[in-house]
C-alpha atoms as a PDB file:
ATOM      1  CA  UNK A   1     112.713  78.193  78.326  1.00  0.00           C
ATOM      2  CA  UNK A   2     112.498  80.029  82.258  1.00  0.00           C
ATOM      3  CA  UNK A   3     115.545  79.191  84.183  1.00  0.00           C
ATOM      4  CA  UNK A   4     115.281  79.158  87.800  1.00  0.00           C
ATOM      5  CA  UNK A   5     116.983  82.399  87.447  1.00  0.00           C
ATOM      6  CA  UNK A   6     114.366  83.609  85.437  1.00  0.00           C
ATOM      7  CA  UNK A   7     111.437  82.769  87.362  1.00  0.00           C
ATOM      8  CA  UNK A   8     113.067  84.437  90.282  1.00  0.00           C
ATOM      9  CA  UNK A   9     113.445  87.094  87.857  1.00  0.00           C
ATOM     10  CA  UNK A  10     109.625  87.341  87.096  1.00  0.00           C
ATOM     11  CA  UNK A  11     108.139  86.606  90.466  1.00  0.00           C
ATOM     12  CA  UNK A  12     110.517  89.558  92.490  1.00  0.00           C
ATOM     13  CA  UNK A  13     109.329  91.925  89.471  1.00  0.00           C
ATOM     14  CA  UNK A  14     105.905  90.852  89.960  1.00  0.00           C
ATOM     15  CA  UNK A  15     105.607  92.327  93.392  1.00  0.00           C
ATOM     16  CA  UNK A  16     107.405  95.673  92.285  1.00  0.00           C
ATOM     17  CA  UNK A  17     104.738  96.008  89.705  1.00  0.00           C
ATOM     18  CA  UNK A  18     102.386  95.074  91.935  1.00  0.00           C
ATOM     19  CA  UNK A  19     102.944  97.247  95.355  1.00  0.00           C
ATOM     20  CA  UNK A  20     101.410 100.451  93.768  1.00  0.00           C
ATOM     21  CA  UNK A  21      98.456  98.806  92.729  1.00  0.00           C
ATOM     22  CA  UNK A  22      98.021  97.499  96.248  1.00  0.00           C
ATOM     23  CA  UNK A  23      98.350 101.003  98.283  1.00  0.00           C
ATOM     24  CA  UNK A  24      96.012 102.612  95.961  1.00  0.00           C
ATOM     25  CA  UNK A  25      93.530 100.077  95.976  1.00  0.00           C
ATOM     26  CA  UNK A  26      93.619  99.557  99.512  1.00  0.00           C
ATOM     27  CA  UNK A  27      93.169 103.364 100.238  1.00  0.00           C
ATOM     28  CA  UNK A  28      90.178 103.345  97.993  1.00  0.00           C
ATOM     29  CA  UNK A  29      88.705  99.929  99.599  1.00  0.00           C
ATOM     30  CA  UNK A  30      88.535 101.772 102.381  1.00  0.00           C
ATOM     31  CA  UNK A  31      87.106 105.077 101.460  1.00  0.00           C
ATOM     32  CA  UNK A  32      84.193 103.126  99.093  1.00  0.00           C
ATOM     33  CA  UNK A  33      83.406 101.126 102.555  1.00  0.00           C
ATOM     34  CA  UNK A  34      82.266 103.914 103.418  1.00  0.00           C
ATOM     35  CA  UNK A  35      80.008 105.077 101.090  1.00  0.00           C
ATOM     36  CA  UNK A  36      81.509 107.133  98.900  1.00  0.00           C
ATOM     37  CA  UNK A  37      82.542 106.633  95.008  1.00  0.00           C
ATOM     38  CA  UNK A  38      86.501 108.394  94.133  1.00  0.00           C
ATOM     39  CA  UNK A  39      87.088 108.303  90.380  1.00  0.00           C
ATOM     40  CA  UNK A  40      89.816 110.910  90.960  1.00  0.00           C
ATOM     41  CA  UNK A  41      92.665 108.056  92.044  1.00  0.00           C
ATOM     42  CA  UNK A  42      94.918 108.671  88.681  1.00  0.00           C
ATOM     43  CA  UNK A  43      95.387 111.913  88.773  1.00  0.00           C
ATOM     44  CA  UNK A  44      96.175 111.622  92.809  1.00  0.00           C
ATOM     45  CA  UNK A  45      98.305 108.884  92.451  1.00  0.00           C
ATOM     46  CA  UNK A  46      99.900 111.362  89.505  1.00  0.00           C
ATOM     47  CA  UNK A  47      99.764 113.740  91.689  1.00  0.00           C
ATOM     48  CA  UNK A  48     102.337 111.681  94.367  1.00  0.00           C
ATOM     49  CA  UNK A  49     103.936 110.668  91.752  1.00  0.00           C
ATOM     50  CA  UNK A  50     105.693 114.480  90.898  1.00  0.00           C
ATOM     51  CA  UNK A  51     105.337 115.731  94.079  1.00  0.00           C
ATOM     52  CA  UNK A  52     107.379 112.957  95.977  1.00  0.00           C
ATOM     53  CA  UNK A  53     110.390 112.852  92.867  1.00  0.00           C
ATOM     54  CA  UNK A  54     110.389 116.502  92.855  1.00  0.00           C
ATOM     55  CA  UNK A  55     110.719 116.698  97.125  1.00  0.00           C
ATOM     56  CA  UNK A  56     112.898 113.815  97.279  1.00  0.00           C
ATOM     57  CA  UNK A  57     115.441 114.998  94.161  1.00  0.00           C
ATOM     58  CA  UNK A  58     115.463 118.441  95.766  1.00  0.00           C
ATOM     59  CA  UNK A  59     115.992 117.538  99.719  1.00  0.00           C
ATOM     60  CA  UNK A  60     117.834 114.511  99.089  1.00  0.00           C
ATOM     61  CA  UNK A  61     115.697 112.552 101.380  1.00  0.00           C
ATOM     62  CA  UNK A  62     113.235 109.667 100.634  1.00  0.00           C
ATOM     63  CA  UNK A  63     110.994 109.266 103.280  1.00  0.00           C
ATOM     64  CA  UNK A  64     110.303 113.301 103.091  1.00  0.00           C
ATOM     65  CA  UNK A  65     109.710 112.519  99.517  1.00  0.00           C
ATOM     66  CA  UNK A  66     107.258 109.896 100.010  1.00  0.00           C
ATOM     67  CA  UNK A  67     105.368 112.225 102.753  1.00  0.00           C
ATOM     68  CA  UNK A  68     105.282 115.022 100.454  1.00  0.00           C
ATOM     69  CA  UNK A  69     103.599 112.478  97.928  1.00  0.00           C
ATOM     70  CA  UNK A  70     100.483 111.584 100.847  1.00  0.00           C
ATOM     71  CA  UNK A  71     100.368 115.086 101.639  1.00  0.00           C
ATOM     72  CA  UNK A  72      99.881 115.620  97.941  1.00  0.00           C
ATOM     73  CA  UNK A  73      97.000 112.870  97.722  1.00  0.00           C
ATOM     74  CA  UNK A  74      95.430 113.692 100.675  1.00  0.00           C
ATOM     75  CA  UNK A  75      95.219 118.124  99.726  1.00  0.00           C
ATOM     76  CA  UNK A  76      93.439 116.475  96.389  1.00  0.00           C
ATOM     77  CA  UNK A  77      91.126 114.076  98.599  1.00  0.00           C
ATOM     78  CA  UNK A  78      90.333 117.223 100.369  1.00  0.00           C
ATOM     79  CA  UNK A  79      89.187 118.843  97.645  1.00  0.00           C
ATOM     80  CA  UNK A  80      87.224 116.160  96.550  1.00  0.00           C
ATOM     81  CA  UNK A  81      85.552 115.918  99.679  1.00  0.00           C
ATOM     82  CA  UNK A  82      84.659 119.549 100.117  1.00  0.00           C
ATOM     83  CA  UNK A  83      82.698 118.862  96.842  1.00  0.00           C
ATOM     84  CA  UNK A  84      81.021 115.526  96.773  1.00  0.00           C
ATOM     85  CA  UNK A  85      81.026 115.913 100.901  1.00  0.00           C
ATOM     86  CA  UNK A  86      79.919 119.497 101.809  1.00  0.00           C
ATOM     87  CA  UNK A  87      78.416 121.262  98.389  1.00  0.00           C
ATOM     88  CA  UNK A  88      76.769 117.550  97.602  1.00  0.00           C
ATOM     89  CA  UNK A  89      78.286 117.466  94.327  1.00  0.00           C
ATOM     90  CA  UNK A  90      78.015 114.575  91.741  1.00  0.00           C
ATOM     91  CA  UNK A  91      81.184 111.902  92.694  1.00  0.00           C
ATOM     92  CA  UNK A  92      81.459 110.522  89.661  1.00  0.00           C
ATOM     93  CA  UNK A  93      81.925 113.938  87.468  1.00  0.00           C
ATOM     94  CA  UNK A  94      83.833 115.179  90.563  1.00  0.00           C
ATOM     95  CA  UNK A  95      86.356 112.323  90.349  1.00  0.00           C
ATOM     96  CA  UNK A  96      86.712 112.565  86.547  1.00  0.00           C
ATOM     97  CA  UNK A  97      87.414 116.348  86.493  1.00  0.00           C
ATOM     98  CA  UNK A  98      89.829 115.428  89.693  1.00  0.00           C
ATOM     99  CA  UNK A  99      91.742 113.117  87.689  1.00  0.00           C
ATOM    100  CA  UNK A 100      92.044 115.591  84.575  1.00  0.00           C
ATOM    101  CA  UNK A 101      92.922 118.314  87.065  1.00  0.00           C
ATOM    102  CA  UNK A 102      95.853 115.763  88.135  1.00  0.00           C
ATOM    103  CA  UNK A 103      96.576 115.070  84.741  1.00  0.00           C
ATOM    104  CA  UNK A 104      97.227 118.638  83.421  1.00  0.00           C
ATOM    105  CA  UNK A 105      98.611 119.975  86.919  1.00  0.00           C
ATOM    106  CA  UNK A 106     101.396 116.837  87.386  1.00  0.00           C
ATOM    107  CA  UNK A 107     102.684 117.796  83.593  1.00  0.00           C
ATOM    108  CA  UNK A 108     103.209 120.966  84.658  1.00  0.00           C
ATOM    109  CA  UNK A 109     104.769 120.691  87.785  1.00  0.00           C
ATOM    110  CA  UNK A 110     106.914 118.000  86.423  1.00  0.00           C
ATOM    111  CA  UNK A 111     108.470 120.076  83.718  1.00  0.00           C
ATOM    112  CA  UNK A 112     111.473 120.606  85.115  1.00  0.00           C
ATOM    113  CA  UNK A 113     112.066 117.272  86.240  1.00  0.00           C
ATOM    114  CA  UNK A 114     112.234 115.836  83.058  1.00  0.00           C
ATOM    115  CA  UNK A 115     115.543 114.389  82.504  1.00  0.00           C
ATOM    116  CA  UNK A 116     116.532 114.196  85.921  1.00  0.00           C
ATOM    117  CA  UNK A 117     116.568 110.726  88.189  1.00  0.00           C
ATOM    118  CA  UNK A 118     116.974 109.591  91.738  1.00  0.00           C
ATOM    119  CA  UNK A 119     118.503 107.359  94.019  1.00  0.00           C
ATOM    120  CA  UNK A 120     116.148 104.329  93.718  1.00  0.00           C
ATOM    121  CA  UNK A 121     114.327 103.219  97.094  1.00  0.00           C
ATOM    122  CA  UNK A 122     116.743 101.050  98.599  1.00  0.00           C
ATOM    123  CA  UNK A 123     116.311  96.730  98.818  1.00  0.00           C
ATOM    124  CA  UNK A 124     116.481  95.694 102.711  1.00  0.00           C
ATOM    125  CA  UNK A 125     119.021  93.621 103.644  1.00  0.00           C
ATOM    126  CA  UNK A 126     117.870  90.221 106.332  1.00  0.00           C
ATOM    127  CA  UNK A 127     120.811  88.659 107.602  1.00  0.00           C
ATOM    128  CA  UNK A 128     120.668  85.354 106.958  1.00  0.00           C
ATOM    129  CA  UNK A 129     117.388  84.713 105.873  1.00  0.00           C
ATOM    130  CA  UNK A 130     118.246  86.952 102.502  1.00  0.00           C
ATOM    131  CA  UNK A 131     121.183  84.520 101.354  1.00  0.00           C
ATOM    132  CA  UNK A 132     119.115  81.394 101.452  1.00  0.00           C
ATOM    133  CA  UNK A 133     118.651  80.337  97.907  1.00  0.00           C
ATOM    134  CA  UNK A 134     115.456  80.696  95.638  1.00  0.00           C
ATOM    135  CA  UNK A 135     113.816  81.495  98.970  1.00  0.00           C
ATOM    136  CA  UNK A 136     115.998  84.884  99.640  1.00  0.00           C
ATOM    137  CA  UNK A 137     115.650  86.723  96.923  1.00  0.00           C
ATOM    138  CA  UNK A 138     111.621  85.940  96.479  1.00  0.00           C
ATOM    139  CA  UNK A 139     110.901  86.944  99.630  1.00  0.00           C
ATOM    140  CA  UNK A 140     113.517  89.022 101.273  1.00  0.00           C
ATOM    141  CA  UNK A 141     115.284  91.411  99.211  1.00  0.00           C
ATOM    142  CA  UNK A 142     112.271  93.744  98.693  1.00  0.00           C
ATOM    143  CA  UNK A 143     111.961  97.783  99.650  1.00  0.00           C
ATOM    144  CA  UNK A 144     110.247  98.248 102.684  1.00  0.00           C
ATOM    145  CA  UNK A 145     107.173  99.823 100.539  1.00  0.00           C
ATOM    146  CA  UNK A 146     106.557  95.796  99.321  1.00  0.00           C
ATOM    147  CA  UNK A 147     106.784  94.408 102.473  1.00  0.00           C
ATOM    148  CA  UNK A 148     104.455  97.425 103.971  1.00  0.00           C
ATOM    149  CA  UNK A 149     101.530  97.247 101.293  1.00  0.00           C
ATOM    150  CA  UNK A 150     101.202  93.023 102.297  1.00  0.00           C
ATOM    151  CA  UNK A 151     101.142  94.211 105.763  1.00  0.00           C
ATOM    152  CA  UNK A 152      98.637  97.153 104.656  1.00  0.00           C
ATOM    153  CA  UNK A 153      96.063  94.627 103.527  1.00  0.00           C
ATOM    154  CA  UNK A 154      96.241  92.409 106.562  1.00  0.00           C
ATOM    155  CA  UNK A 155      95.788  95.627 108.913  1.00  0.00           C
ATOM    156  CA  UNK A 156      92.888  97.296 107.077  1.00  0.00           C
ATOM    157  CA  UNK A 157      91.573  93.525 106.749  1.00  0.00           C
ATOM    158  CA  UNK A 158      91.966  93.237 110.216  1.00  0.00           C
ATOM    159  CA  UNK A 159      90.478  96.797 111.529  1.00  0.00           C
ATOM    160  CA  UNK A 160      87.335  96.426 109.038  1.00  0.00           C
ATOM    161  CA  UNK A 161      86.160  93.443 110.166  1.00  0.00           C
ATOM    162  CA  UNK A 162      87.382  93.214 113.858  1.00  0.00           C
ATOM    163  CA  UNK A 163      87.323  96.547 115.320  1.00  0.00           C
ATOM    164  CA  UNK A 164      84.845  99.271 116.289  1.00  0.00           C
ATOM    165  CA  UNK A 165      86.065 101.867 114.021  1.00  0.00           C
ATOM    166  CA  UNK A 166      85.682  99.215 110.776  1.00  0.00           C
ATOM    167  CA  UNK A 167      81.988  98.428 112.049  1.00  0.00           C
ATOM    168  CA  UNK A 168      81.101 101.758 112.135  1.00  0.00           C
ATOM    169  CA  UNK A 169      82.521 102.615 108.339  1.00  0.00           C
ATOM    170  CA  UNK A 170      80.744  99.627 107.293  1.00  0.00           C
ATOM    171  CA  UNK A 171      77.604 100.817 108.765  1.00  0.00           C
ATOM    172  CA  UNK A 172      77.833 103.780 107.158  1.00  0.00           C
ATOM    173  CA  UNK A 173      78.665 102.537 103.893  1.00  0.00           C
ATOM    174  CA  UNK A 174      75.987 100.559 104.587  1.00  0.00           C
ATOM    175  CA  UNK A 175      72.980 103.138 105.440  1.00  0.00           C
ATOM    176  CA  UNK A 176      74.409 106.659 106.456  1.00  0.00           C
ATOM    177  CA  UNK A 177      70.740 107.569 107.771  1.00  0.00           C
ATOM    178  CA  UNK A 178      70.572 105.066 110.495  1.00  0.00           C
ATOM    179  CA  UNK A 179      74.353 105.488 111.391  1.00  0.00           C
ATOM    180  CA  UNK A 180      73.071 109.046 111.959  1.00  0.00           C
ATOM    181  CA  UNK A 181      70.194 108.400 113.577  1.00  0.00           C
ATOM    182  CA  UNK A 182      72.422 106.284 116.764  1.00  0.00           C
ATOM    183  CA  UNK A 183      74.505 109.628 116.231  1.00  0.00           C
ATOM    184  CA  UNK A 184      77.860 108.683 114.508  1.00  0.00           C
ATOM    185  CA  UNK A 185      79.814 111.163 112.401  1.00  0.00           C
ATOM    186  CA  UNK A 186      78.995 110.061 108.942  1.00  0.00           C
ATOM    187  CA  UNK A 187      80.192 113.318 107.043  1.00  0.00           C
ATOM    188  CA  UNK A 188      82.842 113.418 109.455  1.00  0.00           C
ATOM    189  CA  UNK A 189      84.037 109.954 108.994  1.00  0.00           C
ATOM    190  CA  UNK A 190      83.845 109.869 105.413  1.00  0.00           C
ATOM    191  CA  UNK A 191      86.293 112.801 105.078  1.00  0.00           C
ATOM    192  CA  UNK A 192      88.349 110.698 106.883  1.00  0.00           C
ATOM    193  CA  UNK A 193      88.054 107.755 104.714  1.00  0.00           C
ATOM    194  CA  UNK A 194      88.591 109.981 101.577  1.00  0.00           C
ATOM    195  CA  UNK A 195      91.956 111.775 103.051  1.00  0.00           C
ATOM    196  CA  UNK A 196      93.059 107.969 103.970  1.00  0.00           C
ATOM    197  CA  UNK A 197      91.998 106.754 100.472  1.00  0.00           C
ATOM    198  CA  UNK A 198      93.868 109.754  98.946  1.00  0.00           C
ATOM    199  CA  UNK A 199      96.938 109.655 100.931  1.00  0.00           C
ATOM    200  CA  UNK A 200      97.411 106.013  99.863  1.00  0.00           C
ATOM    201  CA  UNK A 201      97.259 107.711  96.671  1.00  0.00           C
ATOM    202  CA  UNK A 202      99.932 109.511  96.540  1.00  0.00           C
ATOM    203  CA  UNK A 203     102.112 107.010  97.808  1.00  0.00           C
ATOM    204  CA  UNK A 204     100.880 104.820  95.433  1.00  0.00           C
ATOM    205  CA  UNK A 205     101.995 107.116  92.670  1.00  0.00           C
ATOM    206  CA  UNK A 206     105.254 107.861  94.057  1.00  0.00           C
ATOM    207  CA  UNK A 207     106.364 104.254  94.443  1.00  0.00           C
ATOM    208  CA  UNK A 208     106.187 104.964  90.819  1.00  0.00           C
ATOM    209  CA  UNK A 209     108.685 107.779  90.495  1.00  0.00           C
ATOM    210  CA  UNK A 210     111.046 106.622  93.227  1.00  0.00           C
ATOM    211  CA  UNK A 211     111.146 103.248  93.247  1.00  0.00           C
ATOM    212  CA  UNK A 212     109.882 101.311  90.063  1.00  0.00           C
ATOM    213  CA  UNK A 213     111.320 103.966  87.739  1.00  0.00           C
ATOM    214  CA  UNK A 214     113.368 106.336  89.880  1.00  0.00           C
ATOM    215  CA  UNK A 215     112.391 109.033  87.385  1.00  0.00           C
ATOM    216  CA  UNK A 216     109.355 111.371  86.551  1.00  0.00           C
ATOM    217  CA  UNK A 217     107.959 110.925  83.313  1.00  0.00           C
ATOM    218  CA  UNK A 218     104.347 112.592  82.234  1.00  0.00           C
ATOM    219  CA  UNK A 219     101.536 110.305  82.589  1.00  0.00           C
ATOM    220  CA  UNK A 220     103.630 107.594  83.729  1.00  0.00           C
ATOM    221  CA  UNK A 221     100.926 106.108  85.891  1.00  0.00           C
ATOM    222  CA  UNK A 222      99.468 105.040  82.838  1.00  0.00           C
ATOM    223  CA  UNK A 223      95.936 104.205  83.582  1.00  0.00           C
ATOM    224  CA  UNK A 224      97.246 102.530  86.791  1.00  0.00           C
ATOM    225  CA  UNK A 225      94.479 104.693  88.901  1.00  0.00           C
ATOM    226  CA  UNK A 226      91.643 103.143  86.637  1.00  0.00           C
ATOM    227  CA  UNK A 227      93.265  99.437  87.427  1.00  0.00           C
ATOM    228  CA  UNK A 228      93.173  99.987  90.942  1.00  0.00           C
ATOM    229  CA  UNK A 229      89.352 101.169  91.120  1.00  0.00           C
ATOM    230  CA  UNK A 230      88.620  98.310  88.998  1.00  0.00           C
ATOM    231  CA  UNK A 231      90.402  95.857  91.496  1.00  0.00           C
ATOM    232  CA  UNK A 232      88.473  96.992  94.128  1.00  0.00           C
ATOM    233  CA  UNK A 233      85.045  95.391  91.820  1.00  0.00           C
ATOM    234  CA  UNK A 234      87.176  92.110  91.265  1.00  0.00           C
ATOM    235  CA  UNK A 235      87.805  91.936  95.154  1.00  0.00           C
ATOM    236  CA  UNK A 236      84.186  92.298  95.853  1.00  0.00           C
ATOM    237  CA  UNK A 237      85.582  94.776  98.215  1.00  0.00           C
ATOM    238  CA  UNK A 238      87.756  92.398 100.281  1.00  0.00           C
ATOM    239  CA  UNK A 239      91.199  93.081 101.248  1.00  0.00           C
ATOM    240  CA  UNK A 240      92.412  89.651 100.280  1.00  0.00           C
ATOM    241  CA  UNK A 241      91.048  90.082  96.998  1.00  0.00           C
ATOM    242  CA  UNK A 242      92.885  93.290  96.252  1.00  0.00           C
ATOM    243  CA  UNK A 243      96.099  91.607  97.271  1.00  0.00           C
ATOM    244  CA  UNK A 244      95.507  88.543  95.057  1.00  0.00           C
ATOM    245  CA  UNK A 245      93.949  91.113  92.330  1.00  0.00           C
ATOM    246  CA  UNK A 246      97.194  93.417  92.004  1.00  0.00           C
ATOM    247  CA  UNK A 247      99.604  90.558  91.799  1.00  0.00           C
ATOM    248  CA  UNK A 248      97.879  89.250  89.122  1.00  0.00           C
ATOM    249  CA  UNK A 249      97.891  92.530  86.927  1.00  0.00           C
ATOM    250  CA  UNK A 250     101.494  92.771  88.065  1.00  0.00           C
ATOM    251  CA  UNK A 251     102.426  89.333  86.854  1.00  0.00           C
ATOM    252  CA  UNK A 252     100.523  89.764  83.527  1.00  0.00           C
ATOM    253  CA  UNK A 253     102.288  93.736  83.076  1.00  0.00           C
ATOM    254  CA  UNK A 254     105.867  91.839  84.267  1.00  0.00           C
ATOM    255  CA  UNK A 255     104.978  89.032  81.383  1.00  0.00           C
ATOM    256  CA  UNK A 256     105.211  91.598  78.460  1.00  0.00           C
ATOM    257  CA  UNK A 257     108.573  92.938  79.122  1.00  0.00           C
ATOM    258  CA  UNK A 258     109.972  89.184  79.587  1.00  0.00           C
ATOM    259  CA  UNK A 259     107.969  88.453  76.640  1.00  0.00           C
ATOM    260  CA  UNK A 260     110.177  91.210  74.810  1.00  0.00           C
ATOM    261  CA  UNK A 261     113.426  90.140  76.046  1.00  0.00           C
ATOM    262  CA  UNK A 262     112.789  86.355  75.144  1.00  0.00           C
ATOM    263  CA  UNK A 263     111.665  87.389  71.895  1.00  0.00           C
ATOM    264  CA  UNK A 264     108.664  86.061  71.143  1.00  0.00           C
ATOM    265  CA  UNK A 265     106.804  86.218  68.156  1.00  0.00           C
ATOM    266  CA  UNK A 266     104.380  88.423  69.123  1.00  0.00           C
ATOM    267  CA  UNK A 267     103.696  92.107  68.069  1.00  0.00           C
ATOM    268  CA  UNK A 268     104.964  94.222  71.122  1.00  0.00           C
ATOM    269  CA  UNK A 269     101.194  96.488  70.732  1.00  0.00           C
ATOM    270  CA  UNK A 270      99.603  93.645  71.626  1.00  0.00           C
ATOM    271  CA  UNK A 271     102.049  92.554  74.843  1.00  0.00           C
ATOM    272  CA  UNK A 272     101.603  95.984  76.238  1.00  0.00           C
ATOM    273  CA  UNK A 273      97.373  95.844  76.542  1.00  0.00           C
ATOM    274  CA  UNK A 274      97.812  92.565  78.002  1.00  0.00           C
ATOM    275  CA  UNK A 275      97.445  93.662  81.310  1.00  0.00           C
ATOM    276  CA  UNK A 276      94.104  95.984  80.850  1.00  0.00           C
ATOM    277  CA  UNK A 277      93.003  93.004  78.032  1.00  0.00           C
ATOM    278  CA  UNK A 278      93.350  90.849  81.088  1.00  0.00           C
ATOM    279  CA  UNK A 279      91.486  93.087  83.917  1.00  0.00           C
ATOM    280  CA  UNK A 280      88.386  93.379  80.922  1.00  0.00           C
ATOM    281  CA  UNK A 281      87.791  89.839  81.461  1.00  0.00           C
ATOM    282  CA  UNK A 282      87.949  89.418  85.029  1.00  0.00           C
ATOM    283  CA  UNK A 283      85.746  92.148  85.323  1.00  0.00           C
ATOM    284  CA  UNK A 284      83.318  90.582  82.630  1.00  0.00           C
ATOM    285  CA  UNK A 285      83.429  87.204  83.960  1.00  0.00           C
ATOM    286  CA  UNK A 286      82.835  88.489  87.891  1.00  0.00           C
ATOM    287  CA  UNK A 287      80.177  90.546  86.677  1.00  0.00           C
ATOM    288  CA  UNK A 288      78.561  87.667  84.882  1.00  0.00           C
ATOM    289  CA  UNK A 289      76.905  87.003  88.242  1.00  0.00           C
ATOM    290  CA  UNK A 290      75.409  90.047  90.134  1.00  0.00           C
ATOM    291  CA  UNK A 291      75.260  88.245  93.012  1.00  0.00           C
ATOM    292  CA  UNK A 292      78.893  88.509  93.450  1.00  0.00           C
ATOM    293  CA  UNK A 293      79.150  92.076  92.914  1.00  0.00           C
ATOM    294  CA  UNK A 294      76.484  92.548  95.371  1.00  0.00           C
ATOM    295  CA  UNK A 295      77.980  90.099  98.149  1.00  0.00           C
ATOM    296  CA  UNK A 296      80.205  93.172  99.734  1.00  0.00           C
ATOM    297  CA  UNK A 297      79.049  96.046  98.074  1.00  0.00           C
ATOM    298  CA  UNK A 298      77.816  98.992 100.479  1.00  0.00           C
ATOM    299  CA  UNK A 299      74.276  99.927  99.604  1.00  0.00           C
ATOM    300  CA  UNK A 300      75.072 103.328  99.937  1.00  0.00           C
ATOM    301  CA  UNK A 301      78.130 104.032  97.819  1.00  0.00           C
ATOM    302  CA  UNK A 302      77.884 107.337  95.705  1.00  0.00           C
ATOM    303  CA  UNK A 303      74.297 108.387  97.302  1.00  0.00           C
ATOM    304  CA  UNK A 304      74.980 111.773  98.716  1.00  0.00           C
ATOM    305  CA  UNK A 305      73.699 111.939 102.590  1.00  0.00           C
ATOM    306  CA  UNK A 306      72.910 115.213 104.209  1.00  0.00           C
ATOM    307  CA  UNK A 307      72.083 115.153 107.677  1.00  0.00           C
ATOM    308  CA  UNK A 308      68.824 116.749 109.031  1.00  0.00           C
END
């Protein structure tokens, strides 16, 4: 039976689980908007992961940690973009060997930081407001990273659909040749979409090492990267969707581990693919009508464009 205690329990945990999922996706929302396909968001996300533990245990400070982990994301967005961007390479084999790139390079970097922890990202403190029962600690005895990714999706919500910059990457996710032809920067603005997307990244990934499980452990992203990219489908690239898509996941990849510790019945193999058992059928049911996936999709994302 869930206590009140419990449920408390659950829901806070739900949002940890949920934050990284939310920066990532968001940063990739944005950079598909514009037209272009990243598969490579695991192994940056990986990437943030080692490189913000590994700053942060050897300076001491968080915050440089957690820059360190966008400047990670963003050095592998570059790459990506040279490729896909300038030599007009295929994204989706780009992506894939990005993400085995991150793969193999975050093991070895990481080596030495097996073992080792870190100060975990510390819960902020409202006076007042944080003491209230059931009510202060569901909603105010978060990190700031929690609090930032909710006010991440209502910003890029915001700038996509209300400002002149978001008209103009939706326009060129749209059709990158007539963008072009009224003479806005479409290579130039989707390498900025694609360092955004892979900053977010990173940070995503080293939420993971510094706050979830103030540790680094190899691979521990653990297919997170593919979750995110998927969420972006189930939110028919809305922001609100990715919000309401990552709690879900989070809530379902929370439910195992209480599942554990209540001690139900239930082989612990199968609690543990609950949460990718779960995204396989939201995918298959939204997919189920292609005029869903087509609602928000941008008609140009993964063409190449090369300008006359």
């Amino acid at each position: 039976m869930m206590t009140t205690e419990l449920l408390i329990a659950f829901l806070a945990s739900t949002a940890g689980a949920a934050t990284p999922l939310v920066v990532a996706s968001m940063g990739e929302l944005v950079t598909e908007r514009s037209g272009v396909l990243n598969l490579g968001l695991e192994g940056m996300m990986l990437m943030g992961a080692v490189v913000g533990f590994g700053v942060t245990l050897g300076t001491g400070s968080m915050v440089l940690g957690l820059l360190a982990a966008a400047a990670a994301g963003m050095l592998m967005s570059l790459v990506f973009g040279f490729l896909v961007l300038t030599l007009q390479t295929n994204q989706v084999a780009t992506g894939l060997a990005l993400t085995l790139f991150g793969l193999g390079a975050s093991a070895f970097l990481g080596r030495g930081f097996v073992g080792q922890t870190v100060e975990p990202m510390p819960h902020l403190s409202f006076p007042v407001l944080s003491d209230l029962p059931f009510i202060g600690p569901l909603l105010f005895r978060f990190d700031a990273m929690v609090y930032a990714s909710v006010a991440l999706v209502l910003l890029i919500g915001w700038m996509l659909a209300r400002t002149r910059l978001g008209l103009v990457i939706r326009a060129v996710g749209e059709s990158p040749h007539s963008a072009h032809a009224i003479g806005f920067p479409v290579i130039g603005l989707r390498y900025g979409t694609v360092l955004f997307g892979g900053a977010l990244a990173g940070l995503g990934g080293a939420y993971l090492s510094l706050a979830l499980t103030p540790m680094w452990v190899e691979g521990m992203t653990a297919g997170r990267g593919w979750i995110a990219l998927a969420q972006v489908v189930f939110a028919t690239w809305k922001p609100r969707g990715v919000l309401i898509g990552a709690y879900l996941f989070g809530g379902v990849t929370v439910l195992q581990f209480h599942g554990q510790g209540m001690g139900l019945a239930i082989p612990s193999e199968f609690l543990s693919m609950l949460p990718y058992l779960a995204t396989i059928v939201v995918l298959v049911i939204i997919c189920r009508n292609p005029q869903t996936i087509l609602l928000n999709k941008p008609m140009s994302l993964g063409q190449h464009f090369k300008p006359d």
